[in-house]
C-alpha atoms as a PDB file:
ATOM      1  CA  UNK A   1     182.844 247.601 247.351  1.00  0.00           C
ATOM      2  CA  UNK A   2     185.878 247.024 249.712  1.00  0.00           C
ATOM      3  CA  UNK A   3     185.809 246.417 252.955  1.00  0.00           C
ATOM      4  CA  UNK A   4     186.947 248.755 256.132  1.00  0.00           C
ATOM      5  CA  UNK A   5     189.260 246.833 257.806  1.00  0.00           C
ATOM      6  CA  UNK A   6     189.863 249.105 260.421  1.00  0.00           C
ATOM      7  CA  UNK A   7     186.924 247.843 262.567  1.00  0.00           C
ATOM      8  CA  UNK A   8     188.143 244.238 262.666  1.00  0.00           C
ATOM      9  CA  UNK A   9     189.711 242.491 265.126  1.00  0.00           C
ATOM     10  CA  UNK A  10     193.178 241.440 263.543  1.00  0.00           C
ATOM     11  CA  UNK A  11     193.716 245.389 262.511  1.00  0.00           C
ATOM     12  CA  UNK A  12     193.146 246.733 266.172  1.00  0.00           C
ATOM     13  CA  UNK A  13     195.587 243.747 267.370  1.00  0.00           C
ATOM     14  CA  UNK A  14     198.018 245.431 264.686  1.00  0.00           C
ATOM     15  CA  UNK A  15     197.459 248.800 265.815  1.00  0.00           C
ATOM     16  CA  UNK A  16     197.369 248.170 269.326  1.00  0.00           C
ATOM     17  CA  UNK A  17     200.528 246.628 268.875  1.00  0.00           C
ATOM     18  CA  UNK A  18     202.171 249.878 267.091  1.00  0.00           C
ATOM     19  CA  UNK A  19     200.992 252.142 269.069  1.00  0.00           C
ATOM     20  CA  UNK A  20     202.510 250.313 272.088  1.00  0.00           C
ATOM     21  CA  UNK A  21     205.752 250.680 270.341  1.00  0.00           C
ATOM     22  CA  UNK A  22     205.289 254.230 269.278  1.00  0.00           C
ATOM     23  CA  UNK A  23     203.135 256.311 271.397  1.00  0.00           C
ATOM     24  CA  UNK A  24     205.982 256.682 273.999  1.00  0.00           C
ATOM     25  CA  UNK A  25     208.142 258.545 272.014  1.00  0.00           C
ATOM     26  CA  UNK A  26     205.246 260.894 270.274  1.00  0.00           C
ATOM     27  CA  UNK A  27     206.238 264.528 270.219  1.00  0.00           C
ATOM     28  CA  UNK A  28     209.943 263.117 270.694  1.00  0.00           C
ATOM     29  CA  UNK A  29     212.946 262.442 268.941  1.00  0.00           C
ATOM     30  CA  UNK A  30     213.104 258.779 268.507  1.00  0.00           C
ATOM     31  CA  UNK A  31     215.524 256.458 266.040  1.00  0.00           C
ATOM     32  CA  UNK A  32     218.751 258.517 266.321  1.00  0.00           C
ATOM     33  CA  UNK A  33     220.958 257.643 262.686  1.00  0.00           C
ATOM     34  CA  UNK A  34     223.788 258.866 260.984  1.00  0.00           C
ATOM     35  CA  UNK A  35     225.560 260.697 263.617  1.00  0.00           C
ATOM     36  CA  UNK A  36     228.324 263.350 263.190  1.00  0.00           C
ATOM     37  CA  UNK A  37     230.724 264.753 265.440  1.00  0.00           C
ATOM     38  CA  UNK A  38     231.694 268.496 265.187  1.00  0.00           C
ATOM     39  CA  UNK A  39     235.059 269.527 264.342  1.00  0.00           C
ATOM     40  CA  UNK A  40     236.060 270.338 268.215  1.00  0.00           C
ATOM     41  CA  UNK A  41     234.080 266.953 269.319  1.00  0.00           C
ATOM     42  CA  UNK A  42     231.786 268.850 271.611  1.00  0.00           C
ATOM     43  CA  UNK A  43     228.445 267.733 270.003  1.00  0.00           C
ATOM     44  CA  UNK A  44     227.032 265.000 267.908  1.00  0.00           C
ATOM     45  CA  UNK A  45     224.408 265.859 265.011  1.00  0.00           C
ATOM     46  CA  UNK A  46     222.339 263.103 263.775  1.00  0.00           C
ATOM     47  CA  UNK A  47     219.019 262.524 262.168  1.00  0.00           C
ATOM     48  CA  UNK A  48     215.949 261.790 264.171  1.00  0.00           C
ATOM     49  CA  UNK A  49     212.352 261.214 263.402  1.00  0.00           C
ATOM     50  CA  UNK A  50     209.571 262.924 265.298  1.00  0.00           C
ATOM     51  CA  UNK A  51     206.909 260.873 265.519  1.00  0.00           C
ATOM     52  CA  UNK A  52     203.515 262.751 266.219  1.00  0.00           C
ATOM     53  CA  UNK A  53     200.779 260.571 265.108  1.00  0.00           C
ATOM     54  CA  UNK A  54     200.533 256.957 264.203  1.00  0.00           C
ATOM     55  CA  UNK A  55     199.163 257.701 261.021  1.00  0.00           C
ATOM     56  CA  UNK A  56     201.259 258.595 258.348  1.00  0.00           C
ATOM     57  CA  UNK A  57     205.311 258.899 258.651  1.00  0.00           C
ATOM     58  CA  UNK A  58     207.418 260.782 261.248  1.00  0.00           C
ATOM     59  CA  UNK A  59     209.303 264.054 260.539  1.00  0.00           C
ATOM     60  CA  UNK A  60     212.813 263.747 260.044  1.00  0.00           C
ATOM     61  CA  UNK A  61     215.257 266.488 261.719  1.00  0.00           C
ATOM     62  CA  UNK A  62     218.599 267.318 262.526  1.00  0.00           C
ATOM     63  CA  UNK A  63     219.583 267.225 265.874  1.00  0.00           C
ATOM     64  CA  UNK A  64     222.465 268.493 268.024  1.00  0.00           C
ATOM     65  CA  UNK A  65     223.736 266.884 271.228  1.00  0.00           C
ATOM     66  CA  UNK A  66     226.050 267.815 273.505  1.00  0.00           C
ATOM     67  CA  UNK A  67     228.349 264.869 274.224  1.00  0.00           C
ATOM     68  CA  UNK A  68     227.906 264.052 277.678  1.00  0.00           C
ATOM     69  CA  UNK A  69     224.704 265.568 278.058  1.00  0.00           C
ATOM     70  CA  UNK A  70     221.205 264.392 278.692  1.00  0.00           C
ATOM     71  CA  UNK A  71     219.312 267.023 276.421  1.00  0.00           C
ATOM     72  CA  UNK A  72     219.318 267.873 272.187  1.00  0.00           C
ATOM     73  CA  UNK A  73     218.588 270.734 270.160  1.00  0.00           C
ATOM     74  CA  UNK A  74     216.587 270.282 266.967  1.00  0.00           C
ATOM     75  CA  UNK A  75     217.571 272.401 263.906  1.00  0.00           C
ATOM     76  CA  UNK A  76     215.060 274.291 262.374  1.00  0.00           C
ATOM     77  CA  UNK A  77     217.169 276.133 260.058  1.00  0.00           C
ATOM     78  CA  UNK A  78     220.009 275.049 258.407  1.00  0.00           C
ATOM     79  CA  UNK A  79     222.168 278.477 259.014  1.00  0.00           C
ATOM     80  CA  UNK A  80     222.180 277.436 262.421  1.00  0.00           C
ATOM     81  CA  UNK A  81     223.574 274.080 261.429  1.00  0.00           C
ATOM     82  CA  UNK A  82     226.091 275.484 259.157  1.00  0.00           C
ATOM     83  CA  UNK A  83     227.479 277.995 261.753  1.00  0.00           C
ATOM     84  CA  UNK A  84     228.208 275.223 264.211  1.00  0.00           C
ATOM     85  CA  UNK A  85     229.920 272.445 261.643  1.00  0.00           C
ATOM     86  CA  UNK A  86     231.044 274.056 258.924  1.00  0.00           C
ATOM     87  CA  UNK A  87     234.784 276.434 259.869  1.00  0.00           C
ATOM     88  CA  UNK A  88     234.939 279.555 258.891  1.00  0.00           C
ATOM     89  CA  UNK A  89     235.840 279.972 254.763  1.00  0.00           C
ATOM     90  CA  UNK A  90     239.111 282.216 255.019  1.00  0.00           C
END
């Protein structure tokens, strides 16, 4: 039978520790990569993760910033995404 770790000392250290580094940026985006810039250079995209729980992996999105500006959207569907990137197919 295997033991639950989870009780012992060394694992709360561990997840003390994590959650330390973590729990700030719950229900946040947090560990901006691969940004874009839009054609006209007025926002950014990137991906973010959205950290909720500790357990388990974040959610990864697409964001939208406004360069310049303190605030993001997140995309929730990728027609929204395509209207703002992609031109116009003439």
């Amino acid at each position: 039978m295997e033991r639950d770790l989870r009780e012992s000392p060394l694992y709360r250290e561990v997840e003390d520790h994590f959650r330390r580094v973590y729990e700030p940026g719950f229900g946040k985006v947090t560990e901006p990569s691969d940004p874009r810039p839009s054609p006209d250079g007025r926002w950014v995209a990137f991906t973010g993760s959205l950290w909720e729980k500790l357990e388990g992996t974040p959610k990864t999105r697409i964001c939208l910033a406004p360069l310049g500006r303190a605030y993001l959207d997140l995309v929730t569907r990728m027609t929204a995404w395509f209207e703002r990137f992609m031109p116009a197919r003439q």
